[in-house]
Protein backbone atom coordinates (compact mmCIF):
# COMPACT_ATOMS: atom_id res chain seq x y z
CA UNK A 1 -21.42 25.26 239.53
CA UNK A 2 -25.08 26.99 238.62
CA UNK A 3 -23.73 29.19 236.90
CA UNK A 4 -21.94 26.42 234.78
CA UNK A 5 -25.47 24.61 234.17
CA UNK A 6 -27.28 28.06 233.46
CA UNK A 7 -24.39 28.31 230.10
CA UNK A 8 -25.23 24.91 229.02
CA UNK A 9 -29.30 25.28 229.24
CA UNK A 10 -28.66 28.48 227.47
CA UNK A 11 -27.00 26.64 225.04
CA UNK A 12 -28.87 23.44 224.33
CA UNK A 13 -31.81 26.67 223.92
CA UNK A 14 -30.14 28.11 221.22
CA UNK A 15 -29.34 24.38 219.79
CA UNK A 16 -33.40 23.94 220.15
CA UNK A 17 -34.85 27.44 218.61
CA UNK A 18 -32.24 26.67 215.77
CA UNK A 19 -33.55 23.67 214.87
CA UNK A 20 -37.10 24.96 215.42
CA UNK A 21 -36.43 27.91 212.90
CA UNK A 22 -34.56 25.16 210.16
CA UNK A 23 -37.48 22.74 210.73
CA UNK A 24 -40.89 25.42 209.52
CA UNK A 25 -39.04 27.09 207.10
CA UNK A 26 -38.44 23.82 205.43
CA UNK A 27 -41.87 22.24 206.28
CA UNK A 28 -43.30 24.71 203.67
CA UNK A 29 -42.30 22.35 200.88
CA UNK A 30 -43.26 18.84 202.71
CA UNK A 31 -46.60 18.56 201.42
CA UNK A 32 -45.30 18.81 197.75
CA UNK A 33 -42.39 16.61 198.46
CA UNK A 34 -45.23 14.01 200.49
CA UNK A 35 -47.14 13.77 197.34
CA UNK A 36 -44.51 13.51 195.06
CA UNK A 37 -42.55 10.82 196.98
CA UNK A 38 -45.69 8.44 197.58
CA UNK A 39 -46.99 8.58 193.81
CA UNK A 40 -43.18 7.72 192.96
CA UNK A 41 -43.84 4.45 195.27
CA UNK A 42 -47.56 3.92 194.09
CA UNK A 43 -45.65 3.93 190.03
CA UNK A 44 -43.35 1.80 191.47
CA UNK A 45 -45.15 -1.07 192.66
CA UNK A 46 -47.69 -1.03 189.54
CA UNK A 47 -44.58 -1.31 187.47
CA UNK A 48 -42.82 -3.95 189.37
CA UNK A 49 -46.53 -5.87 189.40
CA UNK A 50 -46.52 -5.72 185.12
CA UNK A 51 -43.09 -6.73 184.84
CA UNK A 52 -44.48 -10.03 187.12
CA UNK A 53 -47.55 -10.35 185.27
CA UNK A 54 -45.39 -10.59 181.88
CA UNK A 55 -42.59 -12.76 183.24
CA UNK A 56 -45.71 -15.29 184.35
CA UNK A 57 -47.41 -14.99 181.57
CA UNK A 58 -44.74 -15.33 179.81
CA UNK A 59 -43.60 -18.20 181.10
CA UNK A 60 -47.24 -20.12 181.10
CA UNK A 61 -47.88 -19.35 177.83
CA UNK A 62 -44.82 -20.65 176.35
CA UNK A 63 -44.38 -23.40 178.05
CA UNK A 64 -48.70 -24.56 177.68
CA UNK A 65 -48.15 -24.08 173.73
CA UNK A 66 -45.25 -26.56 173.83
CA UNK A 67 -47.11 -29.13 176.20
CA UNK A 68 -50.18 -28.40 173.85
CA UNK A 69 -48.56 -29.66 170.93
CA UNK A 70 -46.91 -32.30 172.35
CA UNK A 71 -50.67 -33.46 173.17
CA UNK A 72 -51.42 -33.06 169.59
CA UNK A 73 -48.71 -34.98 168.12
CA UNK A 74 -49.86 -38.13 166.29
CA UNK A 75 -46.68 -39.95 167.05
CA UNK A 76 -47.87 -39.73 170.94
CA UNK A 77 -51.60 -40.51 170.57
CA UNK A 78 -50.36 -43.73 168.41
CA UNK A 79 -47.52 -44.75 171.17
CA UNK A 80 -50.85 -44.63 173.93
CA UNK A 81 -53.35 -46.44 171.50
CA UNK A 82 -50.75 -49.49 171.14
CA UNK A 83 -50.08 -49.11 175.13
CA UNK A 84 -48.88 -50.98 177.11
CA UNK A 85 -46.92 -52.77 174.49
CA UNK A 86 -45.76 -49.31 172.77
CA UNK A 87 -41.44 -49.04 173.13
CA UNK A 88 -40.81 -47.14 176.05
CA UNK A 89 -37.44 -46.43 175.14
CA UNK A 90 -39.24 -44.79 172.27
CA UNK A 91 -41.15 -42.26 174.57
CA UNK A 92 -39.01 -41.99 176.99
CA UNK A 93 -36.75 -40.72 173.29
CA UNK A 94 -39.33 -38.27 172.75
CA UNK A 95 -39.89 -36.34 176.03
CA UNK A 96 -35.86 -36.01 176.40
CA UNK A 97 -36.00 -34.57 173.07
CA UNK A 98 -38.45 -32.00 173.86
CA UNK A 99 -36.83 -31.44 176.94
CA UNK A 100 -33.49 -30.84 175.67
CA UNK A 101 -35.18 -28.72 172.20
CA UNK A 102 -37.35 -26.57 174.52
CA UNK A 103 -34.77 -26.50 177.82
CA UNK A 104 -37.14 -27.40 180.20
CA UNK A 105 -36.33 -29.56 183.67
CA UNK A 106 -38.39 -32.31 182.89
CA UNK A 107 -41.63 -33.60 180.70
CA UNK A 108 -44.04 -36.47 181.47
CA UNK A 109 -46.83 -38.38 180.30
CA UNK A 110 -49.15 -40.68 182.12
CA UNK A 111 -51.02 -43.27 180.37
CA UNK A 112 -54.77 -43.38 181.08
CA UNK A 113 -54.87 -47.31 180.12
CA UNK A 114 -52.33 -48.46 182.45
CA UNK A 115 -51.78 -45.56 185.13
CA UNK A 116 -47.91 -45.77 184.01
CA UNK A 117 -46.08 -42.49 184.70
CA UNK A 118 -42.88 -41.33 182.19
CA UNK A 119 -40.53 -38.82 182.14
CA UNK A 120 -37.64 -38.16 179.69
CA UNK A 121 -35.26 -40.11 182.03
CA UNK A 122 -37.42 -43.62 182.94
CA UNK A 123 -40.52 -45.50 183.73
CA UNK A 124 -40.87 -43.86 186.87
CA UNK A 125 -44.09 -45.88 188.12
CA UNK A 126 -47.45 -46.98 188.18
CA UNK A 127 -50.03 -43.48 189.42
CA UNK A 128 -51.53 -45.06 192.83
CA UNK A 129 -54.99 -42.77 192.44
CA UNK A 130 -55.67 -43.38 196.02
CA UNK A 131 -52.61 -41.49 197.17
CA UNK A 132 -52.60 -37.73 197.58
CA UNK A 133 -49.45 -37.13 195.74
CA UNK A 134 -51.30 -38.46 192.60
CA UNK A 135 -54.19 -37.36 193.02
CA UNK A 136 -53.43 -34.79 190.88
CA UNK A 137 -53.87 -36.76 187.78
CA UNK A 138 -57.47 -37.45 188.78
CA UNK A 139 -58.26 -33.61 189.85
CA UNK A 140 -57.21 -32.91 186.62
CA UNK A 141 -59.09 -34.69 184.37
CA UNK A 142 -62.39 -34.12 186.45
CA UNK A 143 -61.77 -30.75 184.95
CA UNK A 144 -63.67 -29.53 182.10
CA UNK A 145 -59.76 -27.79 181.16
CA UNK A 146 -58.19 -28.74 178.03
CA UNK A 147 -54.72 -27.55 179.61
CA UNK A 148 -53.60 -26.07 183.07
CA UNK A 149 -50.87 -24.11 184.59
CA UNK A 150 -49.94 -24.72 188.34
CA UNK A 151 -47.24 -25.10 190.60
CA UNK A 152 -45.93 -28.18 191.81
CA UNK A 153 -43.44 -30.15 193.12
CA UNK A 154 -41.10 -32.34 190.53
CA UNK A 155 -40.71 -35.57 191.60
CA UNK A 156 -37.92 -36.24 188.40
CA UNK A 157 -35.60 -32.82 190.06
CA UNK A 158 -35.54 -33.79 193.50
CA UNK A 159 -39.05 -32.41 194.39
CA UNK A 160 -38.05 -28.85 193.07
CA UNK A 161 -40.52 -26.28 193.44
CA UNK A 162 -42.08 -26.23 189.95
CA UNK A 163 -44.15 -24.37 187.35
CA UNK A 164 -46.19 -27.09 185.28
CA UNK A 165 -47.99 -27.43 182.18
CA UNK A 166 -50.54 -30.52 181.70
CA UNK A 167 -52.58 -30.85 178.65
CA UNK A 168 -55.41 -33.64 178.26
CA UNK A 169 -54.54 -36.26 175.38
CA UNK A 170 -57.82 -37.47 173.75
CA UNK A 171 -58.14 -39.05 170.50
CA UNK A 172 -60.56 -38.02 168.01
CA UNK A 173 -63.93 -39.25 169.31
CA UNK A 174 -62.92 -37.46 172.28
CA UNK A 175 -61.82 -39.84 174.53
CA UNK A 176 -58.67 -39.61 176.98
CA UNK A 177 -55.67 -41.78 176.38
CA UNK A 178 -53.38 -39.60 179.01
CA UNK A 179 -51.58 -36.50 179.98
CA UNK A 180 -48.80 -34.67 179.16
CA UNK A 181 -46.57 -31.71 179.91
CA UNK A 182 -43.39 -29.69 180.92
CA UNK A 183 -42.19 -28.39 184.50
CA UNK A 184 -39.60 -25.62 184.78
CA UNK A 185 -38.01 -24.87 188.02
CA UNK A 186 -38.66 -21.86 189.23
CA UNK A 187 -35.76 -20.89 191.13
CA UNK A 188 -33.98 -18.69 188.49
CA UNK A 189 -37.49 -16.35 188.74
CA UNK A 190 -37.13 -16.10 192.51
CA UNK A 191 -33.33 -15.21 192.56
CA UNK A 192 -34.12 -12.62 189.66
CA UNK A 193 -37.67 -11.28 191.84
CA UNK A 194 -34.97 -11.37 194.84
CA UNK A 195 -32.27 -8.80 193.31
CA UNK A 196 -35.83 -7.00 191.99
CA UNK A 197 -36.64 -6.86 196.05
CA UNK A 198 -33.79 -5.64 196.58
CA UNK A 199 -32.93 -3.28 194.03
CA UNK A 200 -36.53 -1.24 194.62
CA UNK A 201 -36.64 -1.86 198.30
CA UNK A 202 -39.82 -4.12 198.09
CA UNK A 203 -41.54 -7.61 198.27
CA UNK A 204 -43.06 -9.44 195.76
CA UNK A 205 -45.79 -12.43 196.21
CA UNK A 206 -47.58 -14.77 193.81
CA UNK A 207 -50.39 -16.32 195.52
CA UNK A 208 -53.60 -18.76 193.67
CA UNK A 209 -56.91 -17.53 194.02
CA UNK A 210 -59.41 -19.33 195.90
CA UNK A 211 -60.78 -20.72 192.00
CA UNK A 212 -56.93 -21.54 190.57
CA UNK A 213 -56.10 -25.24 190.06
CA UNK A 214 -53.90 -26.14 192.51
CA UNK A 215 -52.22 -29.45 194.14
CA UNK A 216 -50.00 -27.58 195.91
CA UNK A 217 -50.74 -26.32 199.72
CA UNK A 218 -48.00 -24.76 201.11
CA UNK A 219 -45.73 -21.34 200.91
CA UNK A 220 -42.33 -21.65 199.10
CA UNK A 221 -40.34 -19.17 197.81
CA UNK A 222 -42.58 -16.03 195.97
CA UNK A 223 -45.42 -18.75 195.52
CA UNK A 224 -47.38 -18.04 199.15
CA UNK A 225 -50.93 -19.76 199.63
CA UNK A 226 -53.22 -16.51 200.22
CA UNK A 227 -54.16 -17.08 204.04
CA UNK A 228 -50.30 -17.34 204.54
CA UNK A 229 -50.16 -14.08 202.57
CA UNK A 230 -52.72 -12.20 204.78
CA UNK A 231 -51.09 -13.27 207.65
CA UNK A 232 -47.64 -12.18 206.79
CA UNK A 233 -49.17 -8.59 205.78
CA UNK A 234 -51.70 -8.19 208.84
CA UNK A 235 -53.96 -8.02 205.14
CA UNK A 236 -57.82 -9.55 205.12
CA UNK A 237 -57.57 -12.13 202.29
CA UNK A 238 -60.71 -11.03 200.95
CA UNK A 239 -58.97 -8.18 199.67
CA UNK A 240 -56.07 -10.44 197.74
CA UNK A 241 -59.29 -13.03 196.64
CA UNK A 242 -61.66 -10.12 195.08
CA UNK A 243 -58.18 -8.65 193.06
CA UNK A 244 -58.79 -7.21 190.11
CA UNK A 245 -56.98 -6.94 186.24
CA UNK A 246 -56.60 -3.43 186.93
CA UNK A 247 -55.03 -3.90 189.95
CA UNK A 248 -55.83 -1.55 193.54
CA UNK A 249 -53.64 -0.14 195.72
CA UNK A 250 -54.19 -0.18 199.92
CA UNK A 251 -52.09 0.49 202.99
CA UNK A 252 -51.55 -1.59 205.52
CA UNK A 253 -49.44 0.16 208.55
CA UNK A 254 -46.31 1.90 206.81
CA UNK A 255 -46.64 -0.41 203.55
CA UNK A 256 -48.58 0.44 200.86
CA UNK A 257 -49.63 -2.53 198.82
CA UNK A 258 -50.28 -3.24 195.42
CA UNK A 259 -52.42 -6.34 194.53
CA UNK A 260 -53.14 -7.64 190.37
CA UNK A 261 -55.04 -10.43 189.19
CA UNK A 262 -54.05 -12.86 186.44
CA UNK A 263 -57.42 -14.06 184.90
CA UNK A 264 -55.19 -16.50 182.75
CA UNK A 265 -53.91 -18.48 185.81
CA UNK A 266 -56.25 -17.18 188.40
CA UNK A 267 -53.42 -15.87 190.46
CA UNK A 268 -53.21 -12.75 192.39
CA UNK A 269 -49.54 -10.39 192.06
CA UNK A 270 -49.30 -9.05 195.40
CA UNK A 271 -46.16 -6.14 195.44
CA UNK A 272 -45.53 -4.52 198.61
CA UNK A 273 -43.04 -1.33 199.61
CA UNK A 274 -42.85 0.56 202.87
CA UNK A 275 -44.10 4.32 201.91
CA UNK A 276 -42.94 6.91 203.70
CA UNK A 277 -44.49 9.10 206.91
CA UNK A 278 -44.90 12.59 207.38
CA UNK A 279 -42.18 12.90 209.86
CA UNK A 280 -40.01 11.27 207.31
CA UNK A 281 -40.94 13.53 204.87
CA UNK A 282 -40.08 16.66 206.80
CA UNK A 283 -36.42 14.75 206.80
CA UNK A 284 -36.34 14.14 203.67
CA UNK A 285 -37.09 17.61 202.66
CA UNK A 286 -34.17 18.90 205.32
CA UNK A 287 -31.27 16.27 204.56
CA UNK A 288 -29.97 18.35 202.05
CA UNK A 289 -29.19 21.59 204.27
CA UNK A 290 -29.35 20.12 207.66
CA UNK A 291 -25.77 18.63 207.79
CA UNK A 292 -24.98 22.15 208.68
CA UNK A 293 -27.30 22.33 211.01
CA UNK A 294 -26.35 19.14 212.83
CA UNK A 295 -22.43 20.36 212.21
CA UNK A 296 -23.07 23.43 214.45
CA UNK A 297 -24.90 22.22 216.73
CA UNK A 298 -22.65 19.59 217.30
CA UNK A 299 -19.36 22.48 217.31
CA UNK A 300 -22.35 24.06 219.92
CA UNK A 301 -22.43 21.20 222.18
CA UNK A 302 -18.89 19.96 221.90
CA UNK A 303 -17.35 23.62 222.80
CA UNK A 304 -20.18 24.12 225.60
CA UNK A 305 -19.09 20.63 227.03
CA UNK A 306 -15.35 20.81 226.59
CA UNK A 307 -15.61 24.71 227.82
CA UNK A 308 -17.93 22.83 230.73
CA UNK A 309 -15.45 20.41 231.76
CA UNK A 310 -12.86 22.70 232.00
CA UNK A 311 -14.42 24.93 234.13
CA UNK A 312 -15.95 22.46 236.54
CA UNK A 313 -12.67 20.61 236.43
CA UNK A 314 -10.39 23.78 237.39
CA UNK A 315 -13.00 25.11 239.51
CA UNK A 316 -13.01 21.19 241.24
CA UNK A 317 -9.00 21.96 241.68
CA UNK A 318 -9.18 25.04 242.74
CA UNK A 319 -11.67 24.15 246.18
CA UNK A 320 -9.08 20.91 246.93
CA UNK A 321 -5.97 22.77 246.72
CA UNK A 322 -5.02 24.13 250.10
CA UNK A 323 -4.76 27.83 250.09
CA UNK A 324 -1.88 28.33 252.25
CA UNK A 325 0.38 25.50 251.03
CA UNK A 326 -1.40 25.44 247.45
CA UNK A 327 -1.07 21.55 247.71
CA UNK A 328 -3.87 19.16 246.95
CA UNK A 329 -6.04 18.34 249.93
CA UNK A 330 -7.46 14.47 250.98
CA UNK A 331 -9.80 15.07 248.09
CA UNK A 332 -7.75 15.86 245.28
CA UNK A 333 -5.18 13.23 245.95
CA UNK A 334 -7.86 11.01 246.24
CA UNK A 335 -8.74 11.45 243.22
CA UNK A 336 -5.34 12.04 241.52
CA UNK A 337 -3.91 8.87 243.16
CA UNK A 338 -6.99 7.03 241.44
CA UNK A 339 -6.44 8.24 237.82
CA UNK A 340 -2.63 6.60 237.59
CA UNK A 341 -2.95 3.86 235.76
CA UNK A 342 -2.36 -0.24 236.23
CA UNK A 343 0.98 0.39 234.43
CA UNK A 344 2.37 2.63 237.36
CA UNK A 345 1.61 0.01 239.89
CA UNK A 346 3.51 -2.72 238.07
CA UNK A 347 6.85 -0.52 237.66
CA UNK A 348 8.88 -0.07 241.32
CA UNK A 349 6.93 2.42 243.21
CA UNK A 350 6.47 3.53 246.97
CA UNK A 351 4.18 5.41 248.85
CA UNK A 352 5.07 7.72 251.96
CA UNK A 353 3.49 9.76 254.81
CA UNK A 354 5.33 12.73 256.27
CA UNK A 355 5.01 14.86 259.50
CA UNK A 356 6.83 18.14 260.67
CA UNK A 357 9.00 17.16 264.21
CA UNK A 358 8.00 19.19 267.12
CA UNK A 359 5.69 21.34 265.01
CA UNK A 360 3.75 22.13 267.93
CA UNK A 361 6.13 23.31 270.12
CA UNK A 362 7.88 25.49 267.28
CA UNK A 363 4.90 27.07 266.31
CA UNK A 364 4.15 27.86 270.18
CA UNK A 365 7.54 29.75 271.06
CA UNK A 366 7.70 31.23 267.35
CA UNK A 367 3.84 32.75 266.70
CA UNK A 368 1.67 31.91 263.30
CA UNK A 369 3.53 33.60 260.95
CA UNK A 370 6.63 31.00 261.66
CA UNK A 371 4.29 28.01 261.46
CA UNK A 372 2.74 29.28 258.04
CA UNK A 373 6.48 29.71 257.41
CA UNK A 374 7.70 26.07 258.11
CA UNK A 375 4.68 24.77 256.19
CA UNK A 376 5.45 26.58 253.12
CA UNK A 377 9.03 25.81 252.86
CA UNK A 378 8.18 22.08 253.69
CA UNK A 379 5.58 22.03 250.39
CA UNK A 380 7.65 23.75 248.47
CA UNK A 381 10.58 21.09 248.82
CA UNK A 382 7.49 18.12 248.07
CA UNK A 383 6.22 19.73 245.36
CA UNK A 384 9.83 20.46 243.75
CA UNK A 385 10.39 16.48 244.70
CA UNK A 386 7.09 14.95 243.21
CA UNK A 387 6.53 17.83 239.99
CA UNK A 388 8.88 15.00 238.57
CA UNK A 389 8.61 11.73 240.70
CA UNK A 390 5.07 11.13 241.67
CA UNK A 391 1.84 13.26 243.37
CA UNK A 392 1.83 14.99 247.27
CA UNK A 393 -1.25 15.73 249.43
CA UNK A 394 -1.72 17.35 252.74
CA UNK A 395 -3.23 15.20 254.82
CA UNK A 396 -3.39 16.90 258.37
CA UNK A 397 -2.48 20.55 259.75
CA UNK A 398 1.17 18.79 259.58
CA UNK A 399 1.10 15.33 257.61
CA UNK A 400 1.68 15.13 254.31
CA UNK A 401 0.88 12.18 252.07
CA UNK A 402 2.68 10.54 248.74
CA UNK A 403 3.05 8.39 246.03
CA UNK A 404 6.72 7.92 244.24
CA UNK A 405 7.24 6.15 240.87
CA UNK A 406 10.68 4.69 242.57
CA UNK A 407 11.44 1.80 244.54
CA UNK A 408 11.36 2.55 248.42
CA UNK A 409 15.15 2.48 248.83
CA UNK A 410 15.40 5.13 245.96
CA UNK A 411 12.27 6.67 247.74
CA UNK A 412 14.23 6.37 251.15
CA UNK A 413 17.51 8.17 249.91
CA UNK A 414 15.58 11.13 248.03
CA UNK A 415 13.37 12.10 251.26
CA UNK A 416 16.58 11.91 253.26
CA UNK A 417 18.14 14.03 250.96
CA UNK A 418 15.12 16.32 251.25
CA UNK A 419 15.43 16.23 254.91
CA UNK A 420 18.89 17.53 254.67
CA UNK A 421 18.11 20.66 252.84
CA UNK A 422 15.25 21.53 255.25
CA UNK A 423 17.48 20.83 258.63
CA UNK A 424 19.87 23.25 256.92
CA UNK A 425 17.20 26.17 256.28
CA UNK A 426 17.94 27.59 259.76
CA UNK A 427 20.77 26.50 262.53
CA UNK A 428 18.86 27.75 264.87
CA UNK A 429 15.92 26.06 264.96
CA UNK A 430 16.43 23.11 262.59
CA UNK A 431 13.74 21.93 261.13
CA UNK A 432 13.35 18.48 260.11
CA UNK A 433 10.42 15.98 259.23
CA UNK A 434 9.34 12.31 260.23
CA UNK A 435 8.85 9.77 257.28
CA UNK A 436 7.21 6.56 256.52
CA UNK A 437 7.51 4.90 253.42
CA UNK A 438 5.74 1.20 252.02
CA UNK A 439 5.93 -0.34 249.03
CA UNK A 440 3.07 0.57 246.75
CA UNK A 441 4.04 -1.96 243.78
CA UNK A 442 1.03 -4.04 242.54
CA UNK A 443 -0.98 -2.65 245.44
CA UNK A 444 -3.94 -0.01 244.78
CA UNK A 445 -5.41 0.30 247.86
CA UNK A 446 -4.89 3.56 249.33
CA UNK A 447 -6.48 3.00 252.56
CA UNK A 448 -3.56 0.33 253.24
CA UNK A 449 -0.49 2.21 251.91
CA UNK A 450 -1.33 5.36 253.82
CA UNK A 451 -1.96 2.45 257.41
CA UNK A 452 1.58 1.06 256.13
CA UNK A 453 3.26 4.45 255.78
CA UNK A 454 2.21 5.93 258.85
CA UNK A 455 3.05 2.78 260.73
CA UNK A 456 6.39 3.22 259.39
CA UNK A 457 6.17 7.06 260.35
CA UNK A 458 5.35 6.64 263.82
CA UNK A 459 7.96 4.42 264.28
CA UNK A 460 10.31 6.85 263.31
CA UNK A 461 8.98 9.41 265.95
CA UNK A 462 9.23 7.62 268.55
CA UNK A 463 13.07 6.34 267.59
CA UNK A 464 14.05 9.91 267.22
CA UNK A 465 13.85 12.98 265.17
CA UNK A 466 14.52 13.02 261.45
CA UNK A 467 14.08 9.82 260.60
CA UNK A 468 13.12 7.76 257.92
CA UNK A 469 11.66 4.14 258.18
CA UNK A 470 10.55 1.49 255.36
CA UNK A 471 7.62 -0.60 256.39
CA UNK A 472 8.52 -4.52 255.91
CA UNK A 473 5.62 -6.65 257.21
CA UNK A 474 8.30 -9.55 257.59
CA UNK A 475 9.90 -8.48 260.13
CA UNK A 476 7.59 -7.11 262.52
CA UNK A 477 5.73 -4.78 260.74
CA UNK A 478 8.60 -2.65 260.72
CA UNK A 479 12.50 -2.14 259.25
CA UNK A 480 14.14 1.08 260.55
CA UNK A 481 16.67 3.03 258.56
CA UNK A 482 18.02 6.22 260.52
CA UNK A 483 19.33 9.16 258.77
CA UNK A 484 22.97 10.23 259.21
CA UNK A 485 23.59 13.32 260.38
């Protein structure tokens, strides 16, 4: 058995310097493949981080020029100066006409004079100043803005998360008769940032700066609040609050991270994507050659432990069988009698002990060689018997142990049988054997068959000589069956 484990060390060595060799030769080419790889991520985000900034600006810039003119537009400034007895089926006209000519969710317009609040549906209701919700109206014109962008929730789409556009209404002395604007939902850009995600392996964030106009608090969707943000990327928000046009670029663990500033919205662009380690590197650089590598080392270890188990597993055999009979000993049955399976036990199937009658006293008047004799003729007739019908063991100097894949009765008339032949080996000195047999279906437990068989066999020595008996715990333990002669 050291020997065995000396071939496998040697083996998982030559598995080792193998790899070793694979691994410098291709390590010479890692730092060029390092550099390449992480300026391929650092293009990456930058490009992901314009095609943001565009899509946002975009967006803003569209939709402020429509709310701008809709703030210019003499029919609106008239409909407010003649407020609050202006039609509002009239404006209510006009903002689902902009609505459906721009294809925006919703517009508005709040009337300074009266504090009532529009939208191209309905009258929705009177602006309460006091409460938060509206407070936004106030925040807004405290502004010294013309026009803001900001995102919101939309009270007219079910409180979607929204991008809005609000422009200031004043008429031509400069005084404010209301405000005005658009909201688009924003849900189309976060399912098209999502496939973007997942397409270039990354994550993309929109956060307001500590200076953007804002009504809106909380995290949803790409729009994260910026102490959110640095908690999320283990990042100190002064880095995402003093973000630049040009953009900078800084790693945080295994992420490198990209953050832009828009100075239009004062919003940052934060793009994230996990860079990749020297270790990975070196696997990078070997994935292309070292499927072979892996593929014989693999063949290595698979032939050492197939080659392994073989040996151990013949050598294992070849210390339980008994020499002189070349029968399994206590061991190897053991074990054998273990590996049957659930199936065997289910089917009819017996178990049996056998001793040699008067072996003593034959081997006594007839010398060693005669007992080494007897003993081979009686394991050659079990292992003839059970090479088709079950397993055999030698138990003791003379007692041999067995498991049959027959009923007992089938079991009883085949060891009879048996017995025959051997009484007929020599008239002089017939020789004939002791059996016990117990039924061994549904039961596993060797410890009882082999109690139940010898029970049985002991019972047939001391009734006679040749016997065979079945065990039958019904009737005493014990149901004789005698062999003819």
């Amino acid at each position: 058995m050291i020997h065995n484990r000396y071939i496998i060390f040697s083996n998982l060595l030559l598995i080792l310097l193998l790899i070793a060799g694979f691994t410098l030769i291709e390590m010479n080419s890692v730092q060029q493949y390092y550099t390449v790889v992480n300026q391929q991520i650092e293009n990456n985000l930058n490009r992901t981080a314009l095609t943001v900034e565009s899509d946002v600006e975009g967006y803003a810039s569209v939709q402020l020029a429509v709310a701008s003119s809709m703030a210019n537009d003499s029919y609106v400034r008239s409909w407010l100066h003649k407020e609050p007895y202006s039609s509002t089926a009239a404006i209510i006209s006009y903002l689902e006409n902009r609505c459906d000519n721009f294809g925006y969710d919703s517009a508005f317009l709040v009337s300074d004079k009266t504090h009532r609040f529009f939208n191209q549906r309905a009258f929705v209701k009177e602006l309460d100043l006091n409460n938060e919700y509206d407070s936004w109206y106030t925040k807004f014109l405290n502004m010294d803005d013309e026009n803001v962008v900001l995102v919101n929730m939309d009270e007219a789409n079910n409180y979607a998360i929204s991008l809005f556009a609000d422009c200031r209404i004043t008429d031509r002395e400069g005084n404010v008769l209301g405000v005005i604007g658009t909201s688009m939902r924003l849900d189309n850009l976060w399912d098209y940032y999502d496939g973007v995600e997942k397409e270039m392996d990354q994550q993309i964030f929109i956060t307001p700066l500590s200076n953007a106009h804002s009504v809106f608090y909380s995290s949803s969707g790409h729009y994260i609040q910026p102490s959110d943000l640095a908690y999320k990327l283990n990042l100190d928000e002064n880095l995402i609050q003093s973000a630049t046009e040009e953009g900078s670029l800084t790693s945080v663990g295994n992420h490198r991270i990209f953050i832009k500033r828009l100075y239009s919205v004062d919003w940052a662009i934060v793009v994230t994507q996990r860079s990749v380690s020297l270790s990975e590197s070196i696997i990078a650089a070997m994935r292309s050659n070292s499927v072979y590598v892996i593929l014989l080392s693999a063949l290595l270890v698979l032939m050492s432990f197939l080659g392994m188990r073989r040996i151990n597993r013949r050598l294992y055999q070849l210390e339980n069988i008994d020499r002189m009979t070349g029968i399994p000993n206590q061991t190897l049955f053991t074990d054998q009698f273990k590996s049957l399976s659930s199936a065997e036990f289910l089917k009819p199937c017996s178990f049996f002990t056998l001793t040699i009658d008067n072996f003593e006293s034959l081997t006594e008047e007839m010398g060693t060689a005669y007992k080494n004799a007897i003993l081979n003729i009686v394991s050659e007739e079990l292992m003839k018997l059970t090479e088709q019908y079950g397993i055999i063991g030698r138990w003791e100097t003379r007692e041999y142990i067995g498991w049959l894949n027959m009923s007992p009765e089938n079991a009883h008339k085949l060891l009879l049988r048996m017995n025959l032949r051997l009484s007929e080996q020599d008239k002089k000195l017939p020789l004939h054997v002791s059996i016990g047999i117990t039924d061994a279906r549904n039961k596993r437990s060797l410890p009882i068959l082999a109690m139940q068989a010898e029970r049985a066999m002991y019972r047939s020595l001391r009734n006679g000589c040749g016997l065979c008996t079945i065990y039958d715990p019904e009737i005493d333990g014990i149901v004789s069956i005698i062999a003819s002669d």
